[in-house]
N, C-alpha and C. Protein backbone atom coordinates (compact mmCIF):
# COMPACT_ATOMS: atom_id res chain seq x y z
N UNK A 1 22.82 227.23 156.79
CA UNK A 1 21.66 227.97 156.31
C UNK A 1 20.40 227.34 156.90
N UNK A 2 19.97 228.00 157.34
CA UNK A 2 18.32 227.69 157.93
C UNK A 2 16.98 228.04 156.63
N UNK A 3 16.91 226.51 156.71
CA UNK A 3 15.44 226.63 155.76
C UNK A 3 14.15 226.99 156.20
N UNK A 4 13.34 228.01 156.43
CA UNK A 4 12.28 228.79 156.80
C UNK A 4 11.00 227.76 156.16
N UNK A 5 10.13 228.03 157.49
CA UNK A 5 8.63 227.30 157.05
C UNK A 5 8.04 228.14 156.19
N UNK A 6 8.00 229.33 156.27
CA UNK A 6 7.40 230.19 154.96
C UNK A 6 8.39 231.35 154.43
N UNK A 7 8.28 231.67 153.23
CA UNK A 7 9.07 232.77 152.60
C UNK A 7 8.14 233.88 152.17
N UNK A 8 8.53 234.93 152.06
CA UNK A 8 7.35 235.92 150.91
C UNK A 8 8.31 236.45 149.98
N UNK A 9 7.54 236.24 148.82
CA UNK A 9 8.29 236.67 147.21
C UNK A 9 7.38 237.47 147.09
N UNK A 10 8.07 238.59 146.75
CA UNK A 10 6.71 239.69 146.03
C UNK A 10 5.64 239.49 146.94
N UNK A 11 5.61 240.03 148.12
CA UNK A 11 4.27 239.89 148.92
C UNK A 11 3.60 238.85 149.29
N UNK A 12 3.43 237.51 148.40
CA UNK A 12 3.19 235.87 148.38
C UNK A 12 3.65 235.53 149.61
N UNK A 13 2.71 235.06 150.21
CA UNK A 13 3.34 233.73 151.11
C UNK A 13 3.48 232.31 150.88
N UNK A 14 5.01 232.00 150.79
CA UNK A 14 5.05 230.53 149.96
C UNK A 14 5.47 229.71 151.60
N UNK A 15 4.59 228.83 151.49
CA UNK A 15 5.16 227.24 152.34
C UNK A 15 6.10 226.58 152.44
N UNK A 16 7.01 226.09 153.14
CA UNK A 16 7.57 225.41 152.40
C UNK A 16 7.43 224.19 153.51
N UNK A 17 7.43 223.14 153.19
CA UNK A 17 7.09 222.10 153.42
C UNK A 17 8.54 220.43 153.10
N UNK A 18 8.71 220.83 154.17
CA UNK A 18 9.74 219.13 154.26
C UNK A 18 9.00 217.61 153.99
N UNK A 19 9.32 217.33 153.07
CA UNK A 19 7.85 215.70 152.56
C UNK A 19 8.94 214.86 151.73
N UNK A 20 9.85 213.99 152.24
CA UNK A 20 10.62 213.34 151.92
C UNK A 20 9.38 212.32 150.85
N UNK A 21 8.29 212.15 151.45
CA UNK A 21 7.54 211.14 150.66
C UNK A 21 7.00 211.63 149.19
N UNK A 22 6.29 212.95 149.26
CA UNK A 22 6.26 213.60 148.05
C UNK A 22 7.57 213.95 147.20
N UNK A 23 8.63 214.15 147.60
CA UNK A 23 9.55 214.30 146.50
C UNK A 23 10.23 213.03 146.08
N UNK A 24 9.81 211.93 146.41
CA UNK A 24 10.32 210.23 146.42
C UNK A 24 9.19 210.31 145.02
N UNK A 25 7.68 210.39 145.56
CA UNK A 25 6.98 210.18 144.55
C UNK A 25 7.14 210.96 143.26
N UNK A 26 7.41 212.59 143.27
CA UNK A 26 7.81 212.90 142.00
C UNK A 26 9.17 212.91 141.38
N UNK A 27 10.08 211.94 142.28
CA UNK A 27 11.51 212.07 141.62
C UNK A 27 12.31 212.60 141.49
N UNK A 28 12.12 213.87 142.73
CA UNK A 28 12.90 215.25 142.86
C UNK A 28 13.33 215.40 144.60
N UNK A 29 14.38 216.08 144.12
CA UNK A 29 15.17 216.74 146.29
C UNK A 29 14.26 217.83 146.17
N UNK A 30 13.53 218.74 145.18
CA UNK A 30 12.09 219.91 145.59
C UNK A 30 11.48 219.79 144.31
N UNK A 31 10.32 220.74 144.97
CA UNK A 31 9.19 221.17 144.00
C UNK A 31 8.54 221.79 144.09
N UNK A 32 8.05 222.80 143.12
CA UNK A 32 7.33 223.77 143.01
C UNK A 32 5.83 223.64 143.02
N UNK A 33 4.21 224.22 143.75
CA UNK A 33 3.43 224.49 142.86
C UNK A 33 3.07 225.83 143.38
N UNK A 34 3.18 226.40 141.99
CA UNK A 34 2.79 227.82 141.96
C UNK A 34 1.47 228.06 142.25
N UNK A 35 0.36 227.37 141.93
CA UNK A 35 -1.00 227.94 142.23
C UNK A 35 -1.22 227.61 144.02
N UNK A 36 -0.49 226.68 144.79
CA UNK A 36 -0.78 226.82 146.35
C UNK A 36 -0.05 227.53 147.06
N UNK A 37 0.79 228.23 146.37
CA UNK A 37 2.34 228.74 146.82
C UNK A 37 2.81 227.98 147.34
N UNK A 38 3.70 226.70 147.17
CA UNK A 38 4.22 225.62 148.04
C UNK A 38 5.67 225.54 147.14
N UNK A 39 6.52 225.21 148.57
CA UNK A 39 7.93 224.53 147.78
C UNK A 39 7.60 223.60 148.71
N UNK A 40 8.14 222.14 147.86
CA UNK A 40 8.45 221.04 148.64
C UNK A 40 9.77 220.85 148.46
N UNK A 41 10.57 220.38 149.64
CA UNK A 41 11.88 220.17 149.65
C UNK A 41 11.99 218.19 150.65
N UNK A 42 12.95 217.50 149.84
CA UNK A 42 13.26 216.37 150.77
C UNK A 42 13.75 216.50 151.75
N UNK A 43 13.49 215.73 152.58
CA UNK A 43 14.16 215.78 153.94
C UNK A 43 15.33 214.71 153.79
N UNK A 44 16.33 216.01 153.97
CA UNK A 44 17.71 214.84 153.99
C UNK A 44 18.13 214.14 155.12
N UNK A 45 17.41 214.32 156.28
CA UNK A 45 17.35 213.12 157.11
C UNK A 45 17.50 212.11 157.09
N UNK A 46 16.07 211.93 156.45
CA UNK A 46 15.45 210.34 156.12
C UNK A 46 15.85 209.96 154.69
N UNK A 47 16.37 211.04 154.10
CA UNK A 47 16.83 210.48 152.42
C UNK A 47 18.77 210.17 152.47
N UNK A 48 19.17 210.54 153.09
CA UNK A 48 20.48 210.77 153.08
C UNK A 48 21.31 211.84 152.42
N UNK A 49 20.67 212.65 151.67
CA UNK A 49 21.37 213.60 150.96
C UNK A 49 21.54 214.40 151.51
N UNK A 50 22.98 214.48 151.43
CA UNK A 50 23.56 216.12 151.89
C UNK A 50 22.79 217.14 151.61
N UNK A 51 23.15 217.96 153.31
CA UNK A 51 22.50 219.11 153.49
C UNK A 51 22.40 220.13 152.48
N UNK A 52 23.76 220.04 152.16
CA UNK A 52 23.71 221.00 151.15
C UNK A 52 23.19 221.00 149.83
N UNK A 53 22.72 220.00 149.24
CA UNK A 53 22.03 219.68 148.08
C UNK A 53 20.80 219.89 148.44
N UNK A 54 19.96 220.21 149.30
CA UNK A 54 18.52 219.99 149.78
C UNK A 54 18.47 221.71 149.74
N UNK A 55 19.77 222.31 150.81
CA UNK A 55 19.74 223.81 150.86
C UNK A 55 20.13 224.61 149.38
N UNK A 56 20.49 223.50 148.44
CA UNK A 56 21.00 224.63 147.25
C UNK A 56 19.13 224.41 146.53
N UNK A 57 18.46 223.25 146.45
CA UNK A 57 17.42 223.21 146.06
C UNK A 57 16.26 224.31 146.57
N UNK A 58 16.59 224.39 147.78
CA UNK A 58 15.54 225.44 147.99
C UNK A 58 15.46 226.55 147.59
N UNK A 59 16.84 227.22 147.25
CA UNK A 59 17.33 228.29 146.24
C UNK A 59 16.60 228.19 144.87
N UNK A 60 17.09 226.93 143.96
CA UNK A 60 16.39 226.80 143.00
C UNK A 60 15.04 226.74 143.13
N UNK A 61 14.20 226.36 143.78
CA UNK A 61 12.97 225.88 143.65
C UNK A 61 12.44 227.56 144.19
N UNK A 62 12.97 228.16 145.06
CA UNK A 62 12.61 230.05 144.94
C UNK A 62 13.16 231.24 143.75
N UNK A 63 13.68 230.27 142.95
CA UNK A 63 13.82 230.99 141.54
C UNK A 63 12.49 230.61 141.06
N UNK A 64 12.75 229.53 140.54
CA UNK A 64 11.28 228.94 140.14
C UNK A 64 9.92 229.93 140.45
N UNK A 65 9.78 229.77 141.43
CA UNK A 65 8.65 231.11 142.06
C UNK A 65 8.86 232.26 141.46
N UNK A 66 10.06 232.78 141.90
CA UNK A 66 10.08 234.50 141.50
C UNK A 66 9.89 234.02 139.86
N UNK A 67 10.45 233.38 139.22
CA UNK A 67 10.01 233.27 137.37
C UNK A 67 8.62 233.20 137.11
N UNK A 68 8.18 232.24 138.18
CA UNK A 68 7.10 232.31 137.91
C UNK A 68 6.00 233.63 137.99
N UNK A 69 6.47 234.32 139.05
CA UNK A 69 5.68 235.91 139.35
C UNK A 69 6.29 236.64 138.88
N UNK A 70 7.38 237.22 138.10
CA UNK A 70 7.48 237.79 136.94
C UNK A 70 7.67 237.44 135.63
N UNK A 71 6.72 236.46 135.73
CA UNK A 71 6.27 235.98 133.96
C UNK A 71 7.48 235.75 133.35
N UNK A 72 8.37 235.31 133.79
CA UNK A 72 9.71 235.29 132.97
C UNK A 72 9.70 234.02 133.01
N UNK A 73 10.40 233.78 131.23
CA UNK A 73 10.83 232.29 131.00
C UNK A 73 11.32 231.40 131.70
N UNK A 74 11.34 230.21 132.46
CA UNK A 74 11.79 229.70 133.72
C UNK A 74 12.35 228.24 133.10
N UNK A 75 13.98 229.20 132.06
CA UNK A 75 14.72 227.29 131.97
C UNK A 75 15.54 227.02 132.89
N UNK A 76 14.82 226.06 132.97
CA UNK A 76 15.57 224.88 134.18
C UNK A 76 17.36 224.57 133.99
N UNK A 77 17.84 224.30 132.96
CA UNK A 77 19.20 225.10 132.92
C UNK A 77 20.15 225.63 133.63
N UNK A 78 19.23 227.07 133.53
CA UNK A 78 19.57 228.42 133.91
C UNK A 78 19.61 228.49 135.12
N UNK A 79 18.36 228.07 135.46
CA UNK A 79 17.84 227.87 136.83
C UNK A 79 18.54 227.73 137.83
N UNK A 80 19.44 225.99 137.45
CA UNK A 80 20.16 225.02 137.76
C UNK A 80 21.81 225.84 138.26
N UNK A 81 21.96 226.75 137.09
CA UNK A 81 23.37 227.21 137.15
C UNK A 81 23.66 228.42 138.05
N UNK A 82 21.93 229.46 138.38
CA UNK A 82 22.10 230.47 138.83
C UNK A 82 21.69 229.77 140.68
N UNK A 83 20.99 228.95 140.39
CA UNK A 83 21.12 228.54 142.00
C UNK A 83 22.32 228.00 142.58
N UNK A 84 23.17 227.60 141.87
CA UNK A 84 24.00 226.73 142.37
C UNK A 84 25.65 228.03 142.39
N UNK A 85 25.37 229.18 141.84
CA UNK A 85 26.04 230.03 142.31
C UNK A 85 25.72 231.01 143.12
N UNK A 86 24.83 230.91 143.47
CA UNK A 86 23.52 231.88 144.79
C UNK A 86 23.75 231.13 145.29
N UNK A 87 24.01 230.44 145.82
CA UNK A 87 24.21 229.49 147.27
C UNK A 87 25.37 229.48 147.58
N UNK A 88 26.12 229.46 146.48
CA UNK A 88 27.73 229.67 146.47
C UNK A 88 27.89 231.07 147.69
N UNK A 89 27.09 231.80 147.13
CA UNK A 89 27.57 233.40 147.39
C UNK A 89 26.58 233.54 149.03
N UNK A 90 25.47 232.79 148.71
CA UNK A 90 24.83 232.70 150.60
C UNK A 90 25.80 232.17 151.59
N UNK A 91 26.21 230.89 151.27
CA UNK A 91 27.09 229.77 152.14
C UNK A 91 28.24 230.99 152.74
N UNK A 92 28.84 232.02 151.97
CA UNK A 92 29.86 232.99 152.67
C UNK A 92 29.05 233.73 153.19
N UNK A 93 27.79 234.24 153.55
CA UNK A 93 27.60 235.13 154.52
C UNK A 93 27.21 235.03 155.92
């Protein structure tokens, strides 16, 4: 799976941005902020984590977004369980 420098959700143009150093500092493989449209994702390069944990995050962290632009409740959970079977179902196509 190829991780894209920008995505559009609902018309939005979101960033996404590889910063192994920012997700060290907040303690996360991604992250969301909704008001710059940005996902940050680690670079598993320089972190060692499998590809595929970095590529299922970017999934989650574009739920995150779309919850966030349709005002819908965004548990992390849920989040957690529906990304990690959306990637399931990407990885076969």
């Amino acid at each position: 799976m190829k991780i894209p420098d920008k995505i559009n959700i609902a018309g939005k143009q979101i960033d996404v941005i590889i910063d192994n150093k920012y997700c060290n500092i907040n303690n996360a493989y991604g992250r969301v902020e909704y008001d710059r449209c940005r996902i940050y994702l680690d670079d598993y390069k320089i972190s060692g984590v499998h590809k595929d944990v970095i590529e299922e995050t970017f999934i989650h962290e574009c739920l995150h977004m779309i919850n966030n632009i349709l005002g819908q409740n965004d548990d992390e959970a849920t989040n957690k369980r529906t990304s990690e079977l959306l990637y399931q179902v990407i990885k076969q196509i």
